[in-house]
N, C-alpha and C. Protein backbone atom coordinates (compact mmCIF):
# COMPACT_ATOMS: atom_id res chain seq x y z
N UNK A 1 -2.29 1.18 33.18
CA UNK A 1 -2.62 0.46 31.96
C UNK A 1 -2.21 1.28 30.73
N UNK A 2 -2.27 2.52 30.88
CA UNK A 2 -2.15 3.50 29.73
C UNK A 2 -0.77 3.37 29.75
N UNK A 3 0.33 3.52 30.64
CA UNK A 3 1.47 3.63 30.50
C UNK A 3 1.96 1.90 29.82
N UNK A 4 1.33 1.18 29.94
CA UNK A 4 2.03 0.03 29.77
C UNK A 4 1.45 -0.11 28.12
N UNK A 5 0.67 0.43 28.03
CA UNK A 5 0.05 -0.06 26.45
C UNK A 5 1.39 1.04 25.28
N UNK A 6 1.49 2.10 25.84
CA UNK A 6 2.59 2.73 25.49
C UNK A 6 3.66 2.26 25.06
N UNK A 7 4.42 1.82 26.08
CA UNK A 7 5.66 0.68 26.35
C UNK A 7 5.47 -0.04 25.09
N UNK A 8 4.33 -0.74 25.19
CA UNK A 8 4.48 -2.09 24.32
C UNK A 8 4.42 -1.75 22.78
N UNK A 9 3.43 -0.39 22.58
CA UNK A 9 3.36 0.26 21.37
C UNK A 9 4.89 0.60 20.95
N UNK A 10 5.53 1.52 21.56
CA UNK A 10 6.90 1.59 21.54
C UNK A 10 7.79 0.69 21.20
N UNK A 11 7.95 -0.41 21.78
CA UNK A 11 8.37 -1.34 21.96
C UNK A 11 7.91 -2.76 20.63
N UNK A 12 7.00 -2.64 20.95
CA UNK A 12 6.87 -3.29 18.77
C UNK A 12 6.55 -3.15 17.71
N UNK A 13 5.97 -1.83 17.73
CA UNK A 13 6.23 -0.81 16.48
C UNK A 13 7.45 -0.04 16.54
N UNK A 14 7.15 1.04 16.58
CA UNK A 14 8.53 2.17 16.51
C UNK A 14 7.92 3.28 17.51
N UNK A 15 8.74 4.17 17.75
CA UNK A 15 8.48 5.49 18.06
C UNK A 15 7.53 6.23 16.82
N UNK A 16 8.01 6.05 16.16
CA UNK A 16 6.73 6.86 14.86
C UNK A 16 5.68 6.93 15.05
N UNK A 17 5.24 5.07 15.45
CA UNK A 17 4.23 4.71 15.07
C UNK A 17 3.56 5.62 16.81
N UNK A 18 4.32 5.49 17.79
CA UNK A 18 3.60 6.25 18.67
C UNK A 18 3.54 7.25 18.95
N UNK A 19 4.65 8.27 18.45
CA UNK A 19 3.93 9.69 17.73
C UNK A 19 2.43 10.11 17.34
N UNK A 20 2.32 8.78 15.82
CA UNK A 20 1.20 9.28 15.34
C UNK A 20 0.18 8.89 15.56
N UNK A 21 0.31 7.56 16.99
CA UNK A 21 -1.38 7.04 17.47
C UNK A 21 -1.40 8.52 18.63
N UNK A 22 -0.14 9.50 19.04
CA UNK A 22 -0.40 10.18 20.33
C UNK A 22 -1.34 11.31 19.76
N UNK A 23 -0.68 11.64 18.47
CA UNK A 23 -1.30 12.99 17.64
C UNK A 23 -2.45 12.71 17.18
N UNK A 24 -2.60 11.25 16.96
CA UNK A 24 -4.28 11.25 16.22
C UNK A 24 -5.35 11.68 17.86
N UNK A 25 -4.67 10.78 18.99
CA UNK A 25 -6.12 10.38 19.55
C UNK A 25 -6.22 12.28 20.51
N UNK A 26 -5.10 13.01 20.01
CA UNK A 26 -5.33 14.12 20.92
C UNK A 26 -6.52 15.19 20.54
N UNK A 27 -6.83 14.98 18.95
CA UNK A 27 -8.38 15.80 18.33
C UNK A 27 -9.32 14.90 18.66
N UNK A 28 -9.25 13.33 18.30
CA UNK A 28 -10.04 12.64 19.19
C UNK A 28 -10.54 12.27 20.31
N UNK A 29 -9.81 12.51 21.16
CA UNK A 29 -9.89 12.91 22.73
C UNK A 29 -11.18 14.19 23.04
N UNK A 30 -10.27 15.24 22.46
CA UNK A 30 -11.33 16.73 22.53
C UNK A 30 -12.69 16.45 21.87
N UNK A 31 -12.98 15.85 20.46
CA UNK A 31 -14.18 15.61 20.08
C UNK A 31 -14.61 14.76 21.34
N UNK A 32 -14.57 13.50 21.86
CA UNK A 32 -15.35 12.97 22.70
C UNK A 32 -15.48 13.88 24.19
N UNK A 33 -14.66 14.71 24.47
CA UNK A 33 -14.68 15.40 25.77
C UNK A 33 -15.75 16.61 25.44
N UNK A 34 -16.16 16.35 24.15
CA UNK A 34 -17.18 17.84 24.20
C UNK A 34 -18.76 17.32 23.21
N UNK A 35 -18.42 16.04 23.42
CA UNK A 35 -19.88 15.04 23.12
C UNK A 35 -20.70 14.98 24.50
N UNK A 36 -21.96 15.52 24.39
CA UNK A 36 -22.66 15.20 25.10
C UNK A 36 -23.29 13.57 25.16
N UNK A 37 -23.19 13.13 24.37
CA UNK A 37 -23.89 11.56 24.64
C UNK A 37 -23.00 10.55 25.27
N UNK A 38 -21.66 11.18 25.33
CA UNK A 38 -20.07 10.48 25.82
C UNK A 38 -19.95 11.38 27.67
N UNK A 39 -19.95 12.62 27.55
CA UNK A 39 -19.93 13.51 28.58
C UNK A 39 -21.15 13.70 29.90
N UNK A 40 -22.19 13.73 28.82
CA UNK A 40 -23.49 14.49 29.39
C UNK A 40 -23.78 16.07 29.77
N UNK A 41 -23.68 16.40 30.77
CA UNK A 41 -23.71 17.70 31.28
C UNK A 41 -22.73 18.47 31.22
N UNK A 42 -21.74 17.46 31.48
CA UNK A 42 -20.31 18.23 31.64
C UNK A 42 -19.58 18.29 30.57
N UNK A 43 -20.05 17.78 29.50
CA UNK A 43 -19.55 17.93 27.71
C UNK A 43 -18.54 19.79 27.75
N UNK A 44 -17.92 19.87 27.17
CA UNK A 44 -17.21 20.69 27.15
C UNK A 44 -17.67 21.16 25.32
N UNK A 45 -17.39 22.28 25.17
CA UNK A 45 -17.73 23.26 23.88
C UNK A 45 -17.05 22.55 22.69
N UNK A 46 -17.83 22.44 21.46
CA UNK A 46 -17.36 21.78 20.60
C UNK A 46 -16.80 23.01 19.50
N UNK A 47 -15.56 22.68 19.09
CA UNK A 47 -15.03 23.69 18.32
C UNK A 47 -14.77 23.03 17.04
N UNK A 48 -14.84 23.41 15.73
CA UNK A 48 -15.27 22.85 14.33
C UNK A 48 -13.47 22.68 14.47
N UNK A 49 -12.44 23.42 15.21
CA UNK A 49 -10.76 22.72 14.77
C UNK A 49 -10.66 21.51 15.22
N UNK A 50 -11.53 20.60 16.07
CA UNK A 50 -11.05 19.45 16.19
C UNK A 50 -11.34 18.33 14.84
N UNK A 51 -12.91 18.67 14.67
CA UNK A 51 -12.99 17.83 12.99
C UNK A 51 -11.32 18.37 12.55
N UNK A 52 -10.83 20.01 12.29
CA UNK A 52 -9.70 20.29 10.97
C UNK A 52 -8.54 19.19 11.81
N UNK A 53 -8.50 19.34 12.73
CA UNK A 53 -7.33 18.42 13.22
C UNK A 53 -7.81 17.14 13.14
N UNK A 54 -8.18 16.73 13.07
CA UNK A 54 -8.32 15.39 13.07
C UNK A 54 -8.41 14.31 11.44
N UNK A 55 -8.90 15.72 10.40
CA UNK A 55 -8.48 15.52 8.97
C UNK A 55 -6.70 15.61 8.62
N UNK A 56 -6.49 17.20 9.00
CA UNK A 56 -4.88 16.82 9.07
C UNK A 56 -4.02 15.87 9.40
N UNK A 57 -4.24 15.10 10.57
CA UNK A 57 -3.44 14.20 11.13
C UNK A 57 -3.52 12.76 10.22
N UNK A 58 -5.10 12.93 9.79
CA UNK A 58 -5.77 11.76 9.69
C UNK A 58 -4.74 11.33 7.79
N UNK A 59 -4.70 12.86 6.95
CA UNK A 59 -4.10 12.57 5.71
C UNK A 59 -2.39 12.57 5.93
N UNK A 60 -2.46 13.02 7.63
CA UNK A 60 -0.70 13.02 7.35
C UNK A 60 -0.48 11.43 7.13
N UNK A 61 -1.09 10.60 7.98
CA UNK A 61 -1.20 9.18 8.63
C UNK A 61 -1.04 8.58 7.30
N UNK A 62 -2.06 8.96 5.79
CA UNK A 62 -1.92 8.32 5.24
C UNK A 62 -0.94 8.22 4.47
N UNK A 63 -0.57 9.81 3.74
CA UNK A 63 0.69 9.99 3.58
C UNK A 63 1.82 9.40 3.73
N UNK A 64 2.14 9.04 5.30
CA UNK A 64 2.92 8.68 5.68
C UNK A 64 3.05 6.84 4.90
N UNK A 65 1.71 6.42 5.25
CA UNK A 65 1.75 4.83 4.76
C UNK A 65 1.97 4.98 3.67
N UNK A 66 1.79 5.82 2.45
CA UNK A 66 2.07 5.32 1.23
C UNK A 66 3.41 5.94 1.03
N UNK A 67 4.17 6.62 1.80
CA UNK A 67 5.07 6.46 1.73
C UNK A 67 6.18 5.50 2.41
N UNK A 68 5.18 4.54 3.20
CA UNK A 68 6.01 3.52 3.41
C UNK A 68 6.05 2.58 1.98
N UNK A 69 4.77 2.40 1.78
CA UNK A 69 4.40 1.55 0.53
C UNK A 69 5.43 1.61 -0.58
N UNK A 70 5.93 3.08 -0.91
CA UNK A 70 6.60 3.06 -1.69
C UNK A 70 7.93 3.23 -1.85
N UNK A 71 8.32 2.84 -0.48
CA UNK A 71 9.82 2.75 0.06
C UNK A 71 10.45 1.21 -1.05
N UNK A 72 11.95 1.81 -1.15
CA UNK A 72 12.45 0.33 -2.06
C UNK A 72 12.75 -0.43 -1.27
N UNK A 73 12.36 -1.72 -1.85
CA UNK A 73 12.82 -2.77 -0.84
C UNK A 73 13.67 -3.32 0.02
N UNK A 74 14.90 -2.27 -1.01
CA UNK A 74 16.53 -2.71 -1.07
C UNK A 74 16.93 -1.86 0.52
N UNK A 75 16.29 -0.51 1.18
CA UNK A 75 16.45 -0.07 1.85
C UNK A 75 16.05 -0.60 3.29
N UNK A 76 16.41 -0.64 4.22
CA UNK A 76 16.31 -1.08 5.66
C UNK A 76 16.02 -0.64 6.36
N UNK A 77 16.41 1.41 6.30
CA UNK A 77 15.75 2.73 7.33
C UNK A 77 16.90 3.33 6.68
N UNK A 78 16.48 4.68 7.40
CA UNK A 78 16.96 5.83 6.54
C UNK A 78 18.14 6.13 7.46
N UNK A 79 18.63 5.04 8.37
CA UNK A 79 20.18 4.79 9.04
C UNK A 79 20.94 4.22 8.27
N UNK A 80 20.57 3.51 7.24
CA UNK A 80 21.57 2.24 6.84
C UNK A 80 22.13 2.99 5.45
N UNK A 81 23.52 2.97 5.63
CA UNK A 81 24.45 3.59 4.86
C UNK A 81 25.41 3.06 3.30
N UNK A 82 24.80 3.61 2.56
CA UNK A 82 25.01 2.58 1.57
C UNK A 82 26.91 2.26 1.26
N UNK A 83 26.95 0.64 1.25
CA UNK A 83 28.43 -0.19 1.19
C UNK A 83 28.42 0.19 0.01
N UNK A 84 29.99 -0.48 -0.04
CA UNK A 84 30.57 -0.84 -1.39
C UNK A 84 30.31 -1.91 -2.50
N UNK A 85 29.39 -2.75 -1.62
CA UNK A 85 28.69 -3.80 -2.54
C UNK A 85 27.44 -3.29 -3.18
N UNK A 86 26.78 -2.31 -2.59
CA UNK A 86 25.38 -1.34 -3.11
C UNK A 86 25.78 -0.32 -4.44
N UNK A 87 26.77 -0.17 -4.29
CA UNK A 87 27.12 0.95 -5.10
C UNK A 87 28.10 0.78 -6.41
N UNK A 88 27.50 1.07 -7.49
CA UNK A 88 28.04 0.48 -8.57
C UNK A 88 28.88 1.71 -9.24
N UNK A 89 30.08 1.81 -8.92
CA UNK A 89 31.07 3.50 -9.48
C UNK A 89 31.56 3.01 -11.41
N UNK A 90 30.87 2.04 -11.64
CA UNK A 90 31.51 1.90 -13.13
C UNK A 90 30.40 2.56 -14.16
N UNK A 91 28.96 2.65 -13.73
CA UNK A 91 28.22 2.96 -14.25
C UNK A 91 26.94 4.39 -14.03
N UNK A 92 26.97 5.24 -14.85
CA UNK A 92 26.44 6.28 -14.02
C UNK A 92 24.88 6.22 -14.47
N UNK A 93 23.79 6.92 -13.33
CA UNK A 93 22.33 6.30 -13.95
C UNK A 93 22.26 7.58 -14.81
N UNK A 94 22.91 8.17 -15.26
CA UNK A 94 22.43 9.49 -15.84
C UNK A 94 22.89 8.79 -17.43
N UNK A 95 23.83 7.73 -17.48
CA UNK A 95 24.57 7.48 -18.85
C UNK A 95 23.54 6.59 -19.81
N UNK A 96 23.58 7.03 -20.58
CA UNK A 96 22.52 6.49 -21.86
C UNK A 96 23.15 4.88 -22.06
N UNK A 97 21.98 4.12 -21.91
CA UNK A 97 22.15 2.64 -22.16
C UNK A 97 22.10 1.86 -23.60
């Protein structure tokens, strides 16, 4: 089941996007593996780097969205190579209007 939820993550998001669900749930993982009310007995030692990891990942994540947010529209991915119809050689943006 895990492998197939993968696939499909992959498969209609991006690779990115399953990068950063792999990196979030791996501090999340360790916090619940060292919860006793999740574990019980066998809870494993809680170490204060999984909260720091799990903030890091958590502001890369957002980061990342607002830098989707503020991607131009005009762009498609950071493959797509700008034509000769995109590119205007008569006018320079540096030239006073």
């Amino acid at each position: 089941m895990y492998l197939i939820a993968n696939l499909c993550l992959v498969q209609q998001v991006s690779a990115t996007w399953y990068f950063l669900v792999v990196a979030f749930s791996l501090p999340l993982a360790n916090i619940c593996l060292s919860s006793r009310v999740i574990m019980g007995d066998v809870a494993g030692h809680f170490e204060t780097s999984y909260i720091y990891g799990l903030c890091v990942i958590s502001i890369g994540m957002l980061l990342y969205l607002r830098g989707i947010a503020l991607r131009v529209p005009s762009q498609q991915g950071p493959d797509v190579a700008p034509t000769a119809a995109t590119i205007n050689t008569t006018e320079s943006p540096d030239a006073p209007k």
